[in-house]
Structure formats: structure tokens, C-alpha cells
N, C-alpha and C. Protein backbone atom coordinates (compact mmCIF):
# COMPACT_ATOMS: atom_id res chain seq x y z
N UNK A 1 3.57 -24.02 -134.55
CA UNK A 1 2.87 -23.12 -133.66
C UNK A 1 3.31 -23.42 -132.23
N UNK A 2 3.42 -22.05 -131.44
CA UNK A 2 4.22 -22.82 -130.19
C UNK A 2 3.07 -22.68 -129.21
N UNK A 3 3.62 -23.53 -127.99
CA UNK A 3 1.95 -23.60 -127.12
C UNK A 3 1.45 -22.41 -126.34
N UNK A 4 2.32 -21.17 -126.15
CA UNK A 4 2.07 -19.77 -125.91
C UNK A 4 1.43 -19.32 -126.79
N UNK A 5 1.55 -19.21 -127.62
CA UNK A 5 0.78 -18.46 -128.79
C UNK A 5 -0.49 -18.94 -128.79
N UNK A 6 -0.94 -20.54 -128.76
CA UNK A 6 -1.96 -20.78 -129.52
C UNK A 6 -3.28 -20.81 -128.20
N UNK A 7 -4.39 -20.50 -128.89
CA UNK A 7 -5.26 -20.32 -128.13
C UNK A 7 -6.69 -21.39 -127.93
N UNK A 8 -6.31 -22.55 -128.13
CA UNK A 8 -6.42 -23.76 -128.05
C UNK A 8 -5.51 -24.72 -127.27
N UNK A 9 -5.99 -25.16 -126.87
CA UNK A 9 -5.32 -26.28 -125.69
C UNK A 9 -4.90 -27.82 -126.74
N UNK A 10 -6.44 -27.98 -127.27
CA UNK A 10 -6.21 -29.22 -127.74
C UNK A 10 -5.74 -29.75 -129.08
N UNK A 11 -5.78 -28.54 -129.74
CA UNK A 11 -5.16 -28.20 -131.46
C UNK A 11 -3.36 -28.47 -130.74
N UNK A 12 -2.78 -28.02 -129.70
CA UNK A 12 -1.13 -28.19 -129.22
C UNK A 12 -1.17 -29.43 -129.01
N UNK A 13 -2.03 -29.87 -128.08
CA UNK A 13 -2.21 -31.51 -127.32
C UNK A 13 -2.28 -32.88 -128.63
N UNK A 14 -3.03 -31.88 -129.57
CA UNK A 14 -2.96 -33.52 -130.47
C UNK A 14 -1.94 -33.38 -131.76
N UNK A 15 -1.23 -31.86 -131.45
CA UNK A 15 0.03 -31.82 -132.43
C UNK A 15 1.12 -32.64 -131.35
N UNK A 16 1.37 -32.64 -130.85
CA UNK A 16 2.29 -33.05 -129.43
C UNK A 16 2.28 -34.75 -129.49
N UNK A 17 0.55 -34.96 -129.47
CA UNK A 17 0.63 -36.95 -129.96
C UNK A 17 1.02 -37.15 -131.34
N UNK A 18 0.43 -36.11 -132.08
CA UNK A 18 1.25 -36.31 -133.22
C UNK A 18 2.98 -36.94 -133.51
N UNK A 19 3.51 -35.92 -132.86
CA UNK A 19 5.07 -35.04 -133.00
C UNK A 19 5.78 -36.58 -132.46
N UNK A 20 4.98 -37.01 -131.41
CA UNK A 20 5.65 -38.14 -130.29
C UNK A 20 5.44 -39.15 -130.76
N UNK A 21 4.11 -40.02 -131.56
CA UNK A 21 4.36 -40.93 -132.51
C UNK A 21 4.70 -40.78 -133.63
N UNK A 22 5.47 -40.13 -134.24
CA UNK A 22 6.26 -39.69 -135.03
C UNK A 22 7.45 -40.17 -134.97
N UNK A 23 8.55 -39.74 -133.43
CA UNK A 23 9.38 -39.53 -133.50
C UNK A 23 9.35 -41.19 -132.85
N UNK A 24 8.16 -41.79 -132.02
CA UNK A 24 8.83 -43.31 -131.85
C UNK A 24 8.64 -44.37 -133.49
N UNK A 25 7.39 -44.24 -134.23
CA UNK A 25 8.04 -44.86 -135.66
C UNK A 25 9.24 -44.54 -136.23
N UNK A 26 9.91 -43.13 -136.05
CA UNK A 26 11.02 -43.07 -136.07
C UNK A 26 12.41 -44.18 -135.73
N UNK A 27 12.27 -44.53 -134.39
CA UNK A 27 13.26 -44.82 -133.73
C UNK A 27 12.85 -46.13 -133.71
N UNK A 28 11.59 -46.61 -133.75
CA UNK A 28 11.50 -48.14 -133.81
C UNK A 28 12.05 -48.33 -135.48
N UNK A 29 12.26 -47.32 -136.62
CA UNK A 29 12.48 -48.04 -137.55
C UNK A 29 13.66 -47.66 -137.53
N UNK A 30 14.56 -46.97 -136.73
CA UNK A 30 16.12 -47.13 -136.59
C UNK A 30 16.52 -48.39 -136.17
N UNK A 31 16.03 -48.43 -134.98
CA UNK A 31 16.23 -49.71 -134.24
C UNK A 31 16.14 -51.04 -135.29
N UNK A 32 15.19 -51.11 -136.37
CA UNK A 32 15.28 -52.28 -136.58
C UNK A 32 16.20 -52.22 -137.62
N UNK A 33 16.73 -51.80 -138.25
CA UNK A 33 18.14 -51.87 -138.69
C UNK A 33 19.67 -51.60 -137.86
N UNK A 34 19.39 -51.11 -136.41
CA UNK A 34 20.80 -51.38 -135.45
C UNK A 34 20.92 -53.04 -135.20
N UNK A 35 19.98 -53.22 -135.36
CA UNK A 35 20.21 -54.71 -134.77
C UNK A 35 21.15 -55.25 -135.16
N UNK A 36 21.71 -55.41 -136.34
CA UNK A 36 22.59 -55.44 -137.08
C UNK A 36 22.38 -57.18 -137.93
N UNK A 37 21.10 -57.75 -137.91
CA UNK A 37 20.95 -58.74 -138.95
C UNK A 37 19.64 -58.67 -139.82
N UNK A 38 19.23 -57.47 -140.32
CA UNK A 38 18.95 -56.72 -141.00
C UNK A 38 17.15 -56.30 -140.62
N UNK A 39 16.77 -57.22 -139.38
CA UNK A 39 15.67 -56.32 -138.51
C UNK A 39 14.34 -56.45 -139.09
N UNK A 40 14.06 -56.04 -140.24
CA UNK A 40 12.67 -56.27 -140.84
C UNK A 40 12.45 -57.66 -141.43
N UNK A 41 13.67 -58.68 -141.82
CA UNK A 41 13.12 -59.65 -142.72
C UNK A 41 12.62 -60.70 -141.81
N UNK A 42 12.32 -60.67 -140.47
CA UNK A 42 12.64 -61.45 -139.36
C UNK A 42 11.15 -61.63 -139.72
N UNK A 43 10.84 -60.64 -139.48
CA UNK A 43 9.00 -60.46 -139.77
C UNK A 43 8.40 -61.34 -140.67
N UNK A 44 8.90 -61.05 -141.37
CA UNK A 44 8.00 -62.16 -143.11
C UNK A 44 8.62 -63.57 -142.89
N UNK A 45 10.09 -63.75 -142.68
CA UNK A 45 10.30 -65.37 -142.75
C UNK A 45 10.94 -65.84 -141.37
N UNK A 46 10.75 -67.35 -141.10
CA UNK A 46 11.30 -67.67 -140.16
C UNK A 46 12.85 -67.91 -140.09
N UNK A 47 13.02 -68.24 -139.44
CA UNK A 47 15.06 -68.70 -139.55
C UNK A 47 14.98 -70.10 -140.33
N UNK A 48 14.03 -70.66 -140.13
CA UNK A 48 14.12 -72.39 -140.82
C UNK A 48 14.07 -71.78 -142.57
N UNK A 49 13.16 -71.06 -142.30
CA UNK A 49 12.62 -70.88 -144.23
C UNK A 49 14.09 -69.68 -144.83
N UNK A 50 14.27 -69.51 -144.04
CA UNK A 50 15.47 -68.51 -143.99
C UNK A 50 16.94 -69.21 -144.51
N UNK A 51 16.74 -70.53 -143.93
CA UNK A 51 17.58 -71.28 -144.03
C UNK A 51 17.81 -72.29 -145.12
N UNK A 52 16.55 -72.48 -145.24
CA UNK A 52 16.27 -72.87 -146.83
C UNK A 52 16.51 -72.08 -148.20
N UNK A 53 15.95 -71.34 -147.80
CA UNK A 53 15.90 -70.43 -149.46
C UNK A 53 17.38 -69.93 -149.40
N UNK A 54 18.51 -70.21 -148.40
CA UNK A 54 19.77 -69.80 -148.88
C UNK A 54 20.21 -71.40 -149.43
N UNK A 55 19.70 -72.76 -148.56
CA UNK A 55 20.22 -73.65 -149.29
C UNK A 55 19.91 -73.82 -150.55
N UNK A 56 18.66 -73.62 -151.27
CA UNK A 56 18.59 -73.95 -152.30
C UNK A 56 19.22 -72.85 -153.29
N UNK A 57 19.49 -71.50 -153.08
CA UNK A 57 20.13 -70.55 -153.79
C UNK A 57 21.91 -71.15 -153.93
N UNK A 58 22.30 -71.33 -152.95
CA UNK A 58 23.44 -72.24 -153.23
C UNK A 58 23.55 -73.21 -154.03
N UNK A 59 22.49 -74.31 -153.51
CA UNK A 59 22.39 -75.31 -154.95
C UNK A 59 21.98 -75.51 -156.19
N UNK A 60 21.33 -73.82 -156.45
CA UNK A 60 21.41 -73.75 -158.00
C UNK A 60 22.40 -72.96 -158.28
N UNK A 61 23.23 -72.34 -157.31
CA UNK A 61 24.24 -71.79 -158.19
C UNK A 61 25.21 -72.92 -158.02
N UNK A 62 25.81 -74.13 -157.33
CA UNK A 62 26.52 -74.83 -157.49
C UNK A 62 26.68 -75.91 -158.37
N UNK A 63 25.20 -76.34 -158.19
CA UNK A 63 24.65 -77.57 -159.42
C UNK A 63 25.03 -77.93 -160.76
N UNK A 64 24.77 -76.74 -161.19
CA UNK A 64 25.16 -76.97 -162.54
C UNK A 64 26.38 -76.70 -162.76
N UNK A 65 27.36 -76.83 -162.11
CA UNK A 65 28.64 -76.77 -162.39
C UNK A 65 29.12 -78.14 -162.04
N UNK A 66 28.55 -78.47 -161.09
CA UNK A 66 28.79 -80.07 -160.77
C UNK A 66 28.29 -81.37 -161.63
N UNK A 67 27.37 -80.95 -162.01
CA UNK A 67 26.54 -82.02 -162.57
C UNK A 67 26.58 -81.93 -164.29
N UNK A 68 27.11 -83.37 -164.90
CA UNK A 68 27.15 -82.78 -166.35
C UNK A 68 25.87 -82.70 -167.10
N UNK A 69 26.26 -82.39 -168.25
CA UNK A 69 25.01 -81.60 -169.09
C UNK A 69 23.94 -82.70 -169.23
N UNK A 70 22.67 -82.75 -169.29
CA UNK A 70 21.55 -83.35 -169.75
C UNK A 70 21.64 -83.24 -171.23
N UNK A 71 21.20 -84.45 -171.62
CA UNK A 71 20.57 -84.80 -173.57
C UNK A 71 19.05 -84.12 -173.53
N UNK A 72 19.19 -83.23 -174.83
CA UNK A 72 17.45 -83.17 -174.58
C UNK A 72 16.18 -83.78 -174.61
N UNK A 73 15.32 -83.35 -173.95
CA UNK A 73 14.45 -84.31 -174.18
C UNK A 73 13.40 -84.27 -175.31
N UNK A 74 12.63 -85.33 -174.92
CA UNK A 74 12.09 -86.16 -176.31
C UNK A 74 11.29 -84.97 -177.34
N UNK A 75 11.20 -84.60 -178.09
CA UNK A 75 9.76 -83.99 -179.03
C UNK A 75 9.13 -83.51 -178.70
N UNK A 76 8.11 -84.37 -178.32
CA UNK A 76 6.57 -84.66 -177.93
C UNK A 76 6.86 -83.51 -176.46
N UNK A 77 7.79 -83.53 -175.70
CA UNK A 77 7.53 -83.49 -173.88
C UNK A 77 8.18 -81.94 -174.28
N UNK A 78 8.64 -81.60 -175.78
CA UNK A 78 8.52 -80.19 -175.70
C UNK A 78 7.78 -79.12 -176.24
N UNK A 79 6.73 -80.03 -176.99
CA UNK A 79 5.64 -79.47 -177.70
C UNK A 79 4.23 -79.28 -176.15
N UNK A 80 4.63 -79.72 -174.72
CA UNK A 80 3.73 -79.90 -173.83
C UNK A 80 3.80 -78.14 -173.51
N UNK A 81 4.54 -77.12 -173.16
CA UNK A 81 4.17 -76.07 -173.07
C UNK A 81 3.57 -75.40 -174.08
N UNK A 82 3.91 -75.82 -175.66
CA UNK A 82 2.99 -75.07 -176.42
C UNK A 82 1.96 -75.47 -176.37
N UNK A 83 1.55 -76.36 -176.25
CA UNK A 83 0.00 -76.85 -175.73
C UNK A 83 -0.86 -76.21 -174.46
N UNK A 84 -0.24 -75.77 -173.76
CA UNK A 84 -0.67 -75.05 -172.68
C UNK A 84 -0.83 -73.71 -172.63
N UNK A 85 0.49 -73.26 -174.02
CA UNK A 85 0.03 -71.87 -173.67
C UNK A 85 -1.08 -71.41 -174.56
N UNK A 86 -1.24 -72.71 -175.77
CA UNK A 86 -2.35 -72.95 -176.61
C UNK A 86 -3.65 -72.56 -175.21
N UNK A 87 -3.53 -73.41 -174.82
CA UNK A 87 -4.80 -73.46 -174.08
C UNK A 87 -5.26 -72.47 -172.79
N UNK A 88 -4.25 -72.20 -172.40
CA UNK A 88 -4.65 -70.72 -171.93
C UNK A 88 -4.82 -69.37 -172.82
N UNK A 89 -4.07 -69.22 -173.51
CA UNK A 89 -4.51 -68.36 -174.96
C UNK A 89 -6.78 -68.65 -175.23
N UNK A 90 -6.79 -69.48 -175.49
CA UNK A 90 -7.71 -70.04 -175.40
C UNK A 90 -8.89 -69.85 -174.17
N UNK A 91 -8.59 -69.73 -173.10
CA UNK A 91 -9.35 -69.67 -171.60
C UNK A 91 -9.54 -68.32 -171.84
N UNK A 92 -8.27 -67.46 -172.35
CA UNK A 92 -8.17 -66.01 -171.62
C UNK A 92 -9.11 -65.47 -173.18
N UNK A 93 -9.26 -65.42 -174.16
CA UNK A 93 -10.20 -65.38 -175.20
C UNK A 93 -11.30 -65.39 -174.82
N UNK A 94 -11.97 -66.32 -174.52
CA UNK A 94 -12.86 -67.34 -174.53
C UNK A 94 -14.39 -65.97 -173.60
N UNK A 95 -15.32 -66.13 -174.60
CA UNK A 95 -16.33 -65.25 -174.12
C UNK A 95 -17.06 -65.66 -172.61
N UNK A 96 -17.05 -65.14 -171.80
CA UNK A 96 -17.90 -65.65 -170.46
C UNK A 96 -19.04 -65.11 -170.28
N UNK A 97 -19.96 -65.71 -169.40
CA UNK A 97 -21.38 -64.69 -168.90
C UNK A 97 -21.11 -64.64 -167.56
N UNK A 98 -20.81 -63.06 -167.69
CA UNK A 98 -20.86 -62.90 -165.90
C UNK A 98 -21.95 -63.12 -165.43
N UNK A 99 -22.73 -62.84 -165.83
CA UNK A 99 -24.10 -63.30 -164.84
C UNK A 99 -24.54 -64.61 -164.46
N UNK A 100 -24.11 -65.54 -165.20
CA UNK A 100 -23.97 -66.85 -164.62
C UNK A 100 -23.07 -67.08 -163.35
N UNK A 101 -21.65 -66.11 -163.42
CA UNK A 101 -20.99 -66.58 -162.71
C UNK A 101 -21.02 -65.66 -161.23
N UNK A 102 -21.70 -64.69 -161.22
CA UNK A 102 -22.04 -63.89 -160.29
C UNK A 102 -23.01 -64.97 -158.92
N UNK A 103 -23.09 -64.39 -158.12
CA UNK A 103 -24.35 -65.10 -157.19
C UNK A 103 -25.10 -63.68 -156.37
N UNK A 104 -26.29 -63.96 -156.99
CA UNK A 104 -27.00 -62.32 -156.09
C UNK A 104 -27.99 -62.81 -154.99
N UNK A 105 -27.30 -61.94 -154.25
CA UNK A 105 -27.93 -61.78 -152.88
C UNK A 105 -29.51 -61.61 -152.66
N UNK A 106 -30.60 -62.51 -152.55
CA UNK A 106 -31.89 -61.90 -152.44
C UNK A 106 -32.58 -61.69 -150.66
């Protein structure tokens, strides 16, 4: 609708704030990919943690090429996850009373 036509002032005025924060989320989300080191991940991690999670991605892809094979281990120390998932199997079953576990507001 153009602002001649319309016979409202403020129906143009708050298409106009509209139109204009529009077009700067626009350009702020251009911008953060001109930057050219990829702009958004800066946000979530720091350069240190940044710096980490590539060292350790390196050292599991290098590791095991370096390091020879492990013997397996014992029996017993591999029957320990079926035991666990025993027992969460078990938790997640397991009948509860919500109303015990609730707390009401008086």
C-alpha cells in the first residue's frame, strides 16, 4: 500500500518500522557471514573452547592410528553396561506416585 493512497498515517508508519527492521536483520545477518570466519559460531563458543574441540577432534582422528591395538578387557568390566542398562530398563518401568513427588502450593 503506498503512503498516498492510504488514509491512515499510522497503519504506513508502523509498516515503514516494520519494512526497516526487516531490512537491518537482514543485513546484520549478511554481515555475519562477510566476516569471513564464519560470524555466528563466535556467539556460542569461545576461541579457547574453539580451540579445544579442534584439538581433541584431531586426536581422535590421529590416535588410533598411532597407538597400537588394546587386548580386551576382562568379562566381568563388560557385563558392567548390561547391568546398567538392566537398571535403567528398570527405573524407566518402574511405577511412580506423582503425587508424592509433586509439592502443592497452599
Amino acid at each position: 500500500m503506498d503512503a498516498r493512497t492510504s488514509k491512515n498515517p499510522t497503519i504506513v508508519q508502523r509498516k515503514t518500522i516494520q519494512a526497516t527492521t526487516t531490512e537491518r536483520r537482514k543485513l546484520e545477518y549478511t554481515r555475519s557471514f562477510s566476516k569471513g570466519h564464519g560470524g555466528r559460531i563466535f556467539r556460542y563458543f569461545t576461541m579457547e573452547s574453539l580451540i579445544l574441540l579442534v584439538c581433541l577432534t584431531v586426536s581422535l582422528l590421529i590416535l588410533p592410528l598411532v597407538l597400537p591395538p588394546l587386548p580386551p578387557p576382562p568379562f566381568l568390566l563388560l557385563l558392567l553396561p548390561i547391568c546398567i542398562l538392566g537398571l535403567l530398563m528398570i527405573l524407566a518401568f518402574m511405577p511412580s506416585n506423582v503425587r508424592d513427588a509433586t509439592y502443592a502450593y497452599v
